[in-house]
C-alpha atoms as a PDB file:
ATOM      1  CA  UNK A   1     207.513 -56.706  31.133  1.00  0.00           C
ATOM      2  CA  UNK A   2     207.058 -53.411  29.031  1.00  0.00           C
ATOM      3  CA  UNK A   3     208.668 -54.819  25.856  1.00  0.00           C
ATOM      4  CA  UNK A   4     206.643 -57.959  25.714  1.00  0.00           C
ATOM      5  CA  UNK A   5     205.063 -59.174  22.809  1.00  0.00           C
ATOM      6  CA  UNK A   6     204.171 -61.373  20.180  1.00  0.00           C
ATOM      7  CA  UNK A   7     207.700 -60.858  18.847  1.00  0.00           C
ATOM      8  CA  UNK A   8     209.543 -62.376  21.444  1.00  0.00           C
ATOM      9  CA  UNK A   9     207.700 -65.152  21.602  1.00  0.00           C
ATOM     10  CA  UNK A  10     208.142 -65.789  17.881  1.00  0.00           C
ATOM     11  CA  UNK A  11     211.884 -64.998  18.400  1.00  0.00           C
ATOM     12  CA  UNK A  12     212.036 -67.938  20.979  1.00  0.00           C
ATOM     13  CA  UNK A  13     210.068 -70.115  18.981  1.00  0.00           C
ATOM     14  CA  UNK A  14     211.891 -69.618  15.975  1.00  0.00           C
ATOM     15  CA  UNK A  15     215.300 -70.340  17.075  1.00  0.00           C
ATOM     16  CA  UNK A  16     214.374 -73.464  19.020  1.00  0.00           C
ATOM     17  CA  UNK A  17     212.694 -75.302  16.269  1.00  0.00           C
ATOM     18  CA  UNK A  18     215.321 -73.632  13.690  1.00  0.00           C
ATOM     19  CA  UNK A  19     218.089 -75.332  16.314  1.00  0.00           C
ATOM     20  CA  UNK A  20     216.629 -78.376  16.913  1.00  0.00           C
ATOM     21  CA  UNK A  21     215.629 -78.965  12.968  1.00  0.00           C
ATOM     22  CA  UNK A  22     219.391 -78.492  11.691  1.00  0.00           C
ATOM     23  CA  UNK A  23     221.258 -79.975  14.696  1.00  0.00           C
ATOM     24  CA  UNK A  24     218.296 -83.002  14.440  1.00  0.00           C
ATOM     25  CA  UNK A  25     219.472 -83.044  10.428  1.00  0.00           C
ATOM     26  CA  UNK A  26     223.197 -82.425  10.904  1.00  0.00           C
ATOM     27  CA  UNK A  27     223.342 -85.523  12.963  1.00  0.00           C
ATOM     28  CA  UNK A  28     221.206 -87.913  11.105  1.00  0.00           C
ATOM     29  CA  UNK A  29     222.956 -86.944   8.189  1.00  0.00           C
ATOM     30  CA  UNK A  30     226.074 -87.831   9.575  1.00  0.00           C
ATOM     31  CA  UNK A  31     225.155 -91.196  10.750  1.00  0.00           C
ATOM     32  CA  UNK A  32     223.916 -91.658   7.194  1.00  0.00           C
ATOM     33  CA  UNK A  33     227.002 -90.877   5.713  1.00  0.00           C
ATOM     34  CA  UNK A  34     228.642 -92.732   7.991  1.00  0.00           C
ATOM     35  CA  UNK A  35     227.281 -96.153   8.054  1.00  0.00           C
ATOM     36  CA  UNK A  36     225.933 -95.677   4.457  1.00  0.00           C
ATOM     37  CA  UNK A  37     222.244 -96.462   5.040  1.00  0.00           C
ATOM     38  CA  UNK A  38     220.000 -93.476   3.926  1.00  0.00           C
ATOM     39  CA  UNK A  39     217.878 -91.702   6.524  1.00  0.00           C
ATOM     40  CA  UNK A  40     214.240 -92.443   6.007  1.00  0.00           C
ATOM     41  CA  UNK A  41     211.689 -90.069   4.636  1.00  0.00           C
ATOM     42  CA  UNK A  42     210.016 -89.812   8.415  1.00  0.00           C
ATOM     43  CA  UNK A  43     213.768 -88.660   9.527  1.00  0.00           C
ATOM     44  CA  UNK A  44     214.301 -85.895   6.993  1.00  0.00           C
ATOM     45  CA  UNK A  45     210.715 -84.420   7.198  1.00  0.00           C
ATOM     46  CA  UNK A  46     211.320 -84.407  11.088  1.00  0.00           C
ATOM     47  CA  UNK A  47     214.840 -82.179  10.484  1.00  0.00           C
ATOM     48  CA  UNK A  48     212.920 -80.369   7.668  1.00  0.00           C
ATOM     49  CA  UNK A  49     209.710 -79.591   9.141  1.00  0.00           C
ATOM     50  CA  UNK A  50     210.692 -78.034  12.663  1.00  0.00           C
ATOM     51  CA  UNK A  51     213.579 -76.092  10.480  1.00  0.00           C
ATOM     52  CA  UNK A  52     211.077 -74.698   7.688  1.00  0.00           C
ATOM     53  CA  UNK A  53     208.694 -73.691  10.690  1.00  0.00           C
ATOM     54  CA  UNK A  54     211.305 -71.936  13.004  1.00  0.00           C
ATOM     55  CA  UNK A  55     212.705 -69.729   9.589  1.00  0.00           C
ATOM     56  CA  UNK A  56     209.248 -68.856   9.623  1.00  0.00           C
ATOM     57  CA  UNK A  57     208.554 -67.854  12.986  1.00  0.00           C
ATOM     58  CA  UNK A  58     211.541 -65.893  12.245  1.00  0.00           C
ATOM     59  CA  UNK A  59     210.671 -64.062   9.162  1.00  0.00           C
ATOM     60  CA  UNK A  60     207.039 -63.010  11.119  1.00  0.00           C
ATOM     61  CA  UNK A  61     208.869 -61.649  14.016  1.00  0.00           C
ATOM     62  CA  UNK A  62     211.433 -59.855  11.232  1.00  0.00           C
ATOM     63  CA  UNK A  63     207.847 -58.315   9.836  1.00  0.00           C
ATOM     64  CA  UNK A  64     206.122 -57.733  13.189  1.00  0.00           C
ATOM     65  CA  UNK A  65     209.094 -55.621  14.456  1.00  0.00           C
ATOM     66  CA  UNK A  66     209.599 -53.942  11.405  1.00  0.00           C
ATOM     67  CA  UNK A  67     205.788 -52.691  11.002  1.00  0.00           C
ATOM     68  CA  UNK A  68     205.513 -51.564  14.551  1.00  0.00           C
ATOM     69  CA  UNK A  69     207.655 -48.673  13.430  1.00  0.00           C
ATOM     70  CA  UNK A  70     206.833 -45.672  14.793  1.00  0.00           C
ATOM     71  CA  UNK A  71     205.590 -43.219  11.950  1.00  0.00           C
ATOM     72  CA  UNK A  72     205.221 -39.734  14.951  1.00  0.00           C
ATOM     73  CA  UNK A  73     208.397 -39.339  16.411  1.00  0.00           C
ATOM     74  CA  UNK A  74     208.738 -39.766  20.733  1.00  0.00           C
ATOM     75  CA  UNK A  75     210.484 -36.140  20.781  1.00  0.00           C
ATOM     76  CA  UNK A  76     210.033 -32.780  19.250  1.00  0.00           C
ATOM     77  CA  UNK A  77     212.358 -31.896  16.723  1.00  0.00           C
ATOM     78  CA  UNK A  78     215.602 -29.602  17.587  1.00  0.00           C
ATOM     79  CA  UNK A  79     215.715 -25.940  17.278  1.00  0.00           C
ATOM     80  CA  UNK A  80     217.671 -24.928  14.761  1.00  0.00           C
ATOM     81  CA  UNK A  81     220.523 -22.646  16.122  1.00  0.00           C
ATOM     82  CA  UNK A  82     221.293 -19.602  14.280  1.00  0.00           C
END
């Protein structure tokens, strides 16, 4: 559990809700199409919501990992050989 942190839990996060929003939309839509009723404002904001959240989970654990960069590298440099 070295490598734990607040990225990997944003990681999960993110790609549950993103999931779960656009399979949650991609079926609703298709019963929509389908039977030609339109979804409801409560059923798109429920595929919307949990899809705009999870892209934005996401894009924090994107930002996270890239600012905990290491600026002082682990190793010395190499020698130069002559």
């Amino acid at each position: 559990m070295n490598d734990f942190s607040a990225v990997s839990l944003l990681l999960v996060g993110g790609k549950l809700l993103s999931l779960f929003g656009i399979v949650f939309g991609a079926v609703h839509w298709r019963e929509s199409v389908v039977t030609g009723v339109p979804a409801t404002a409560g059923t798109v904001l429920l595929a919307a919501l949990p899809t705009l959240l999870g892209f934005n989970l996401l894009l924090q654990a994107l930002v996270l990992d890239i600012a905990s960069t290491p600026t002082e590298p682990l190793t010395r440099y190499l020698r130069r050989r002559a």
